[in-house]
N, C-alpha and C. Protein backbone atom coordinates (compact mmCIF):
# COMPACT_ATOMS: atom_id res chain seq x y z
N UNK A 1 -151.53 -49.45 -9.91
CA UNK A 1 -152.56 -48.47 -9.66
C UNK A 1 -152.71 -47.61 -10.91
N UNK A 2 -153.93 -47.66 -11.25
CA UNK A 2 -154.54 -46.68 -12.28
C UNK A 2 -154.55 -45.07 -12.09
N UNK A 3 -154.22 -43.74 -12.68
CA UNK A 3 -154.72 -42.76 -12.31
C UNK A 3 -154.62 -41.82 -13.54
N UNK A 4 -156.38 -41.56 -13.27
CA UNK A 4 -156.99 -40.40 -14.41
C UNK A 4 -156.99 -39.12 -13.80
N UNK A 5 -157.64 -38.68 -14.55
CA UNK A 5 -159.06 -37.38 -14.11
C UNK A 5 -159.53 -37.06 -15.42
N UNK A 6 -160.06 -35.55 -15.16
CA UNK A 6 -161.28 -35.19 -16.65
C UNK A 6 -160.18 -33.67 -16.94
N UNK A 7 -159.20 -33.30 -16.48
CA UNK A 7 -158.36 -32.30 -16.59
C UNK A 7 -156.97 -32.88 -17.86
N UNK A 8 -156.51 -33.96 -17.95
CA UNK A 8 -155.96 -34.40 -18.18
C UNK A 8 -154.41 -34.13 -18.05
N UNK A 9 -153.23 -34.44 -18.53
CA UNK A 9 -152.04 -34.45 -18.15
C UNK A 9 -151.77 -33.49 -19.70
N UNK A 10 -151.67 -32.40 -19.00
CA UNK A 10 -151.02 -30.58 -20.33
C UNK A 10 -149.69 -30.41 -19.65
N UNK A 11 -148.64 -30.36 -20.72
CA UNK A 11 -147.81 -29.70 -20.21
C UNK A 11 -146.24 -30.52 -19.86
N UNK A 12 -145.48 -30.21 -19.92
CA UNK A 12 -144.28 -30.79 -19.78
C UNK A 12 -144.15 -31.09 -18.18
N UNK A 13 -143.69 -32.90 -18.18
CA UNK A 13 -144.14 -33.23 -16.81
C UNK A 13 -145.19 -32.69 -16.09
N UNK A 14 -146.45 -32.41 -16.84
CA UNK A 14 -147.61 -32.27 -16.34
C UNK A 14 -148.12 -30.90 -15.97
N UNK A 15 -147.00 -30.26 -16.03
CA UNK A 15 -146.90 -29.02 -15.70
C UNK A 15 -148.04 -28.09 -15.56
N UNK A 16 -149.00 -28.19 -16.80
CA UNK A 16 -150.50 -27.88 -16.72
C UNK A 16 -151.76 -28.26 -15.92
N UNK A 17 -151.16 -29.47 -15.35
CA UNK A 17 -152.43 -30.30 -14.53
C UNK A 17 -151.48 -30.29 -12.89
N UNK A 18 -151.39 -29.56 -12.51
CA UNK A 18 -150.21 -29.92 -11.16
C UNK A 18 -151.04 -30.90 -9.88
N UNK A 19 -152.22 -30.95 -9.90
CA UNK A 19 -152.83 -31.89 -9.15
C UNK A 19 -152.89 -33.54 -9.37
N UNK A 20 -153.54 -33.87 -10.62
CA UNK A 20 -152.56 -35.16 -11.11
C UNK A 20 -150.87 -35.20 -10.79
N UNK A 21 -150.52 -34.37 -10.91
CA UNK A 21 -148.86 -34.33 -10.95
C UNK A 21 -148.73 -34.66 -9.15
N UNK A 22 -149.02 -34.20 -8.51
CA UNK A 22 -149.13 -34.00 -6.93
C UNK A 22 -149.47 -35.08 -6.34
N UNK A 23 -150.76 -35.76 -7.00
CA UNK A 23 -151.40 -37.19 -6.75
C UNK A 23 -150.39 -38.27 -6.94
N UNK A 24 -149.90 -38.42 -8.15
CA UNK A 24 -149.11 -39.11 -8.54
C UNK A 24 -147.90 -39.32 -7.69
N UNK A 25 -147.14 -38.29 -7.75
CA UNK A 25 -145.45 -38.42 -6.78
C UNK A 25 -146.33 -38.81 -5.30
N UNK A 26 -146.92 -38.47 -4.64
CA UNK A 26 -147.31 -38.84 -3.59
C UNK A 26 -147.38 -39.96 -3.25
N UNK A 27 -148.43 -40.90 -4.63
CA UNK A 27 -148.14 -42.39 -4.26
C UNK A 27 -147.53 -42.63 -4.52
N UNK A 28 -146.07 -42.20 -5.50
CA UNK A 28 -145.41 -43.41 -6.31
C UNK A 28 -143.95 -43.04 -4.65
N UNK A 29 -144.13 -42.07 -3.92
CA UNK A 29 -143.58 -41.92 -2.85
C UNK A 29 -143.42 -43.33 -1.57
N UNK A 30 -145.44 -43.45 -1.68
CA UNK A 30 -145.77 -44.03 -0.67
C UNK A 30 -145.19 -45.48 -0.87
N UNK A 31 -144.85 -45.43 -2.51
CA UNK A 31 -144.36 -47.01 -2.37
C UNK A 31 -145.11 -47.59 -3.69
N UNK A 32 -146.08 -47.27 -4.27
CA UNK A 32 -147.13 -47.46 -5.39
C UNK A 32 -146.51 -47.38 -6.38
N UNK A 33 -146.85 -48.59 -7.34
CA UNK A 33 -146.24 -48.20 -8.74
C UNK A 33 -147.75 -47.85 -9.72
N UNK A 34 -147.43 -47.05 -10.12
CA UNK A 34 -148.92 -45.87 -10.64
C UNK A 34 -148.74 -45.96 -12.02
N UNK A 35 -149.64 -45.79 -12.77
CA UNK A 35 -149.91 -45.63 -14.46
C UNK A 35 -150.61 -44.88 -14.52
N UNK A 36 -150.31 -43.61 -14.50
CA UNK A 36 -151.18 -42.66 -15.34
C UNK A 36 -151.47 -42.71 -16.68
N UNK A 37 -153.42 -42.59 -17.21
CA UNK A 37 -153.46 -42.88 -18.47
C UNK A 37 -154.67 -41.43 -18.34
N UNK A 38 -154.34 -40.24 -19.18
CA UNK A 38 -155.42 -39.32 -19.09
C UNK A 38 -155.43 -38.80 -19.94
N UNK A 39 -156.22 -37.48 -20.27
CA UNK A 39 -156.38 -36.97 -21.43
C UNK A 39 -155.21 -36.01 -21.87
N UNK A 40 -155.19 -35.71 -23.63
CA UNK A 40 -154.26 -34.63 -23.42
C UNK A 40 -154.92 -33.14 -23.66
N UNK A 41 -156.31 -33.30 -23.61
CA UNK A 41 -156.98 -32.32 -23.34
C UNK A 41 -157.76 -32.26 -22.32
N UNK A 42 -158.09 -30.88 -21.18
CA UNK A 42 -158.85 -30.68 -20.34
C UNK A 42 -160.38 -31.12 -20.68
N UNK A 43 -160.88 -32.10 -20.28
CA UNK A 43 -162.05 -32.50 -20.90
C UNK A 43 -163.08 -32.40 -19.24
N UNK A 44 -162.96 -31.39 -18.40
CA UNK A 44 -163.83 -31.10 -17.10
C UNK A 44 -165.10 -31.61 -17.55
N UNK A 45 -165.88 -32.33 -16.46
CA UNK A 45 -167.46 -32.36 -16.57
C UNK A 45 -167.81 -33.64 -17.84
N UNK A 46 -166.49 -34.05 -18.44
CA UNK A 46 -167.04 -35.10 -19.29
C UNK A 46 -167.05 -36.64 -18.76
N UNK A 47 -167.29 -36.99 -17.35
CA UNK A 47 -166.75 -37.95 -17.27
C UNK A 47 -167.58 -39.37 -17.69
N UNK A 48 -168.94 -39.04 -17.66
CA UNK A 48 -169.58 -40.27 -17.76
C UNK A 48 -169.46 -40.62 -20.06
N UNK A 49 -169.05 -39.33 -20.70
CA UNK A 49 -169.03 -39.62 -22.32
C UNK A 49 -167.82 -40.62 -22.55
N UNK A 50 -168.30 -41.47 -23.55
CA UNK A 50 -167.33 -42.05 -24.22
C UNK A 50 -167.49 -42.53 -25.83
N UNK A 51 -165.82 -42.03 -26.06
CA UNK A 51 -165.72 -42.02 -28.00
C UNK A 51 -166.08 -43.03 -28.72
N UNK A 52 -166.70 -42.98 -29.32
CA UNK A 52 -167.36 -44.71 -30.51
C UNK A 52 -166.94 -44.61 -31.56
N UNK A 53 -167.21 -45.53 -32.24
CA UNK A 53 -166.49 -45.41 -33.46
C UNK A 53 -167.32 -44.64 -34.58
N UNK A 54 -167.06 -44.11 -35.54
CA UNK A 54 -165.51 -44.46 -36.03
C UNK A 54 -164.27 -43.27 -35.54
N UNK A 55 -164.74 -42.71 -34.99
CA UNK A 55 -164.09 -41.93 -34.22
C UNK A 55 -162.48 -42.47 -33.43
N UNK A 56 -161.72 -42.03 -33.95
CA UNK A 56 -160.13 -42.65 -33.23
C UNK A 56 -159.68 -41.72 -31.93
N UNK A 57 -159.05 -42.10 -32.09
CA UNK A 57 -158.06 -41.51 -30.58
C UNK A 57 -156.59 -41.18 -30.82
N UNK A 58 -155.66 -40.48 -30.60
CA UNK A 58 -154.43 -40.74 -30.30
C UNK A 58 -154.11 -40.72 -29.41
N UNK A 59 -152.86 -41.53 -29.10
CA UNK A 59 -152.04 -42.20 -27.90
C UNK A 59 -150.64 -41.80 -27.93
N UNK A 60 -150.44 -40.87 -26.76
CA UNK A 60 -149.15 -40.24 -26.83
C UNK A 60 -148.80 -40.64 -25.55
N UNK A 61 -147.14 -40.95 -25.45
CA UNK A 61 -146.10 -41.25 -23.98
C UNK A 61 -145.86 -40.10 -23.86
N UNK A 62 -145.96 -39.02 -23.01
CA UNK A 62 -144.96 -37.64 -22.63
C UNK A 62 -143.83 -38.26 -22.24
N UNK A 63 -143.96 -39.08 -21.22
CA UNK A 63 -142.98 -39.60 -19.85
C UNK A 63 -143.53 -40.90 -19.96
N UNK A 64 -142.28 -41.34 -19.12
CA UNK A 64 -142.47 -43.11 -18.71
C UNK A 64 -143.60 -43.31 -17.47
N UNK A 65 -144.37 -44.10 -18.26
CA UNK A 65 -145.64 -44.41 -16.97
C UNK A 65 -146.94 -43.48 -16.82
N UNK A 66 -146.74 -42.54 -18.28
CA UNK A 66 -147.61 -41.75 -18.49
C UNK A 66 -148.35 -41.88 -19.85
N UNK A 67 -149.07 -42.29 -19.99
CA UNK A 67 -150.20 -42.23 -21.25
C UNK A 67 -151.19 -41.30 -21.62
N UNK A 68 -151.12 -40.76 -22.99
CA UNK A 68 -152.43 -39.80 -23.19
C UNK A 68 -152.82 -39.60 -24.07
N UNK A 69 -154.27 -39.42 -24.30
CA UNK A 69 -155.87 -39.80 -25.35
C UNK A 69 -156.31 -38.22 -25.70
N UNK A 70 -155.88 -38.40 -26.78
CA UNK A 70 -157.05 -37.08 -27.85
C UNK A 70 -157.43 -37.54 -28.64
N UNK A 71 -158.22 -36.88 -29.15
CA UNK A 71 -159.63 -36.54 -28.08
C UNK A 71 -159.66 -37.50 -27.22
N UNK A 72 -160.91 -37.39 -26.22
CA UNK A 72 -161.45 -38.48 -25.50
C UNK A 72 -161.85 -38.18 -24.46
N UNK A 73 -162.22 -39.12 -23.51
CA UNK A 73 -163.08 -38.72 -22.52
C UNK A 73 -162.44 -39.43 -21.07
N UNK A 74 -162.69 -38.88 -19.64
CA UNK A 74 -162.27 -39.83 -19.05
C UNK A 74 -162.42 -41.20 -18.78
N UNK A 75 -163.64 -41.76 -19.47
CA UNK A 75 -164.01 -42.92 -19.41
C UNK A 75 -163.13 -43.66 -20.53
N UNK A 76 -162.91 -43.15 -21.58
CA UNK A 76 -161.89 -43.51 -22.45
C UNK A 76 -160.48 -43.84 -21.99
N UNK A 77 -159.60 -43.11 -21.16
CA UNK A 77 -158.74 -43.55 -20.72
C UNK A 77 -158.87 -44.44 -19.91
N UNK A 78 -159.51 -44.71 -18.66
CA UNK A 78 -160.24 -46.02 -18.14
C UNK A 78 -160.36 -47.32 -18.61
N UNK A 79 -160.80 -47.45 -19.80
CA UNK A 79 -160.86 -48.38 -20.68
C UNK A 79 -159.40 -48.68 -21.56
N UNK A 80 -158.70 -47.55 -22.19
CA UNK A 80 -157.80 -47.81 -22.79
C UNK A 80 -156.57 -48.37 -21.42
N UNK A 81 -156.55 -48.03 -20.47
CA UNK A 81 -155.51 -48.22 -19.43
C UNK A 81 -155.89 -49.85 -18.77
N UNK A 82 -157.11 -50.51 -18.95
CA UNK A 82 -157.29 -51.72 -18.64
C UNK A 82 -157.28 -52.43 -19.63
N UNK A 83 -157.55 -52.30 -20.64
CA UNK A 83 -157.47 -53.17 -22.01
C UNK A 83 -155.67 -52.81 -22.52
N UNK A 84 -155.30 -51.59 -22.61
CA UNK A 84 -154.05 -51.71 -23.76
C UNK A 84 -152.91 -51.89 -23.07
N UNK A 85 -152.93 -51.22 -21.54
CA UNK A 85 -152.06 -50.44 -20.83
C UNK A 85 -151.47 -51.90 -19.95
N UNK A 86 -152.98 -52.49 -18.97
CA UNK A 86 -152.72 -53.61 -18.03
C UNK A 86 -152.91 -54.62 -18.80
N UNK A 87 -153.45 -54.59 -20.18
CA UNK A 87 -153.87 -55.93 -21.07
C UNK A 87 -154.99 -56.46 -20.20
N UNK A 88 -155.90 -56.04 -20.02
CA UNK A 88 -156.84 -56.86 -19.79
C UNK A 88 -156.96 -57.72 -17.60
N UNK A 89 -155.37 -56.97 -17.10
CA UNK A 89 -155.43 -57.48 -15.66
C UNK A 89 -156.07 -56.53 -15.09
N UNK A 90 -156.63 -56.62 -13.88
CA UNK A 90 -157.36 -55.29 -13.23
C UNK A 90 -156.22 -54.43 -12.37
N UNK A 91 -156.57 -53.64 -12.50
CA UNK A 91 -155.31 -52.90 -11.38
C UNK A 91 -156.18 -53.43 -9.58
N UNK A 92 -154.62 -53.13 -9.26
CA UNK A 92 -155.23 -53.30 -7.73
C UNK A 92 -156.29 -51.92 -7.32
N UNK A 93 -156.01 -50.68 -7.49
CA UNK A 93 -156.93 -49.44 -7.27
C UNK A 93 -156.93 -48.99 -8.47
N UNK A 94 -157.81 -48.15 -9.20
CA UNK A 94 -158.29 -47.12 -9.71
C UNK A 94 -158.61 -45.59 -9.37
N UNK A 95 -158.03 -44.73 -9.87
CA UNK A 95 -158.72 -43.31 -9.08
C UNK A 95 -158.62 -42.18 -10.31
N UNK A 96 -159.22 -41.37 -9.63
CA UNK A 96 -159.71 -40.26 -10.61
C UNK A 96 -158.60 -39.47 -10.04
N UNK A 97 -158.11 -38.42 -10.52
CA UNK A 97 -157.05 -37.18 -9.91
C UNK A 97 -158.23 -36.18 -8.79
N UNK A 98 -157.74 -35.71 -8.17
CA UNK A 98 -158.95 -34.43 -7.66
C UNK A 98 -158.28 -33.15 -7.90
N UNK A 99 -159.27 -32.43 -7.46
CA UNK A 99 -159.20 -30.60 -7.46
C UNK A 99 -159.71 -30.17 -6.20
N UNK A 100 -158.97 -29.18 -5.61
CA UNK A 100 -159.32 -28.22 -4.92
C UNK A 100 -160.46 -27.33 -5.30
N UNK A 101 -161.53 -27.81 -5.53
CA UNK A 101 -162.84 -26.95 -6.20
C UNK A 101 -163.75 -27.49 -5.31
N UNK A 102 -165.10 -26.80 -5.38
CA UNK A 102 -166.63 -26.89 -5.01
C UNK A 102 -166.78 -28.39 -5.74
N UNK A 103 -166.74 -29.17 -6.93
CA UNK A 103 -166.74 -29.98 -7.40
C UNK A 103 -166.66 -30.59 -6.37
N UNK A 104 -165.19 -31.00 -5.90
CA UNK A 104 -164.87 -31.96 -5.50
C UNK A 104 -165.71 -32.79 -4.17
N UNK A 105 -165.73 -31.38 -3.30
CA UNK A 105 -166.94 -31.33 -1.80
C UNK A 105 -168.37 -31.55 -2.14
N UNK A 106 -169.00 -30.94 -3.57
CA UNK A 106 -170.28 -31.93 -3.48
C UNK A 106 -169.80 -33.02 -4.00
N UNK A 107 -169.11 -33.64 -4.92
CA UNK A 107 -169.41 -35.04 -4.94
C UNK A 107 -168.89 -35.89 -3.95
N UNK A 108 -168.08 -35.76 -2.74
CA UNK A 108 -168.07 -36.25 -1.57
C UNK A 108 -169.31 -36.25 -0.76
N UNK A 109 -170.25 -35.49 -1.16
CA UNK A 109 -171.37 -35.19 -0.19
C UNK A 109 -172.92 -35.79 -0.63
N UNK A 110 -172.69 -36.57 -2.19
CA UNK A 110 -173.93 -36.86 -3.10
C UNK A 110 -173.33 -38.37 -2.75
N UNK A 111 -174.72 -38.70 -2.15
CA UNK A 111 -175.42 -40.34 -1.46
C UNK A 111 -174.83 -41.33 -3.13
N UNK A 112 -174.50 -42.45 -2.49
CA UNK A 112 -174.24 -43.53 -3.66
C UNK A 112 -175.48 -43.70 -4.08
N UNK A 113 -175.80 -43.89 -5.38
CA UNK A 113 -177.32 -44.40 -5.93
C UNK A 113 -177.31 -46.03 -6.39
């Protein structure tokens, strides 16, 4: 299992993002073996941008099973976590992290297009 968001993973053991952090132990609880791949900057509201070239990235391990992209975007980690991370296999799920925000309740509430 894949897991992002647009907040990214700040902070020692996540410490800055505690909702990714929360998401995470939860499944890796339920039994899930999880790969977090996110930003190491809060990049809110960027989710549909992504970095081109020549523009690079760095790729930092905090922790085991944790990956993270500066700059970048959440769609960037997405991509880097299926191409570098799974090599190219699909994960069985994908997910974004959530927030306890207004965010989160309208986009539960905006019709698939």
């Amino acid at each position: 299992m894949v897991l992002t968001n647009d907040d990214g993973w700040r902070g020692e053991g996540g410490s800055g993002t505690p909702y990714i952090v929360a998401l995470r132990e939860a499944l890796v609880v339920d039994g899930h073996r999880v790969v977090v791949v996110a930003l190491g900057t809060d990049q809110s509201g960027q989710g549909g941008r992504v970095t081109v070239p020549p523009a690079t990235l760095e790729v930092a391990r905090p922790e085991g099973g944790v990956w993270t992209l500066t700059p970048g975007s959440p769609s960037d980690s997405v991509y880097f976590a299926l191409d570098e991370v799974l090599g190219g296999k699909p994960p069985d799920l994908a997910s974004r992290g959530s927030i306890p925000a207004p965010t989160t309740e309208r986009s539960s509430r905006t019709p698939a297009r």
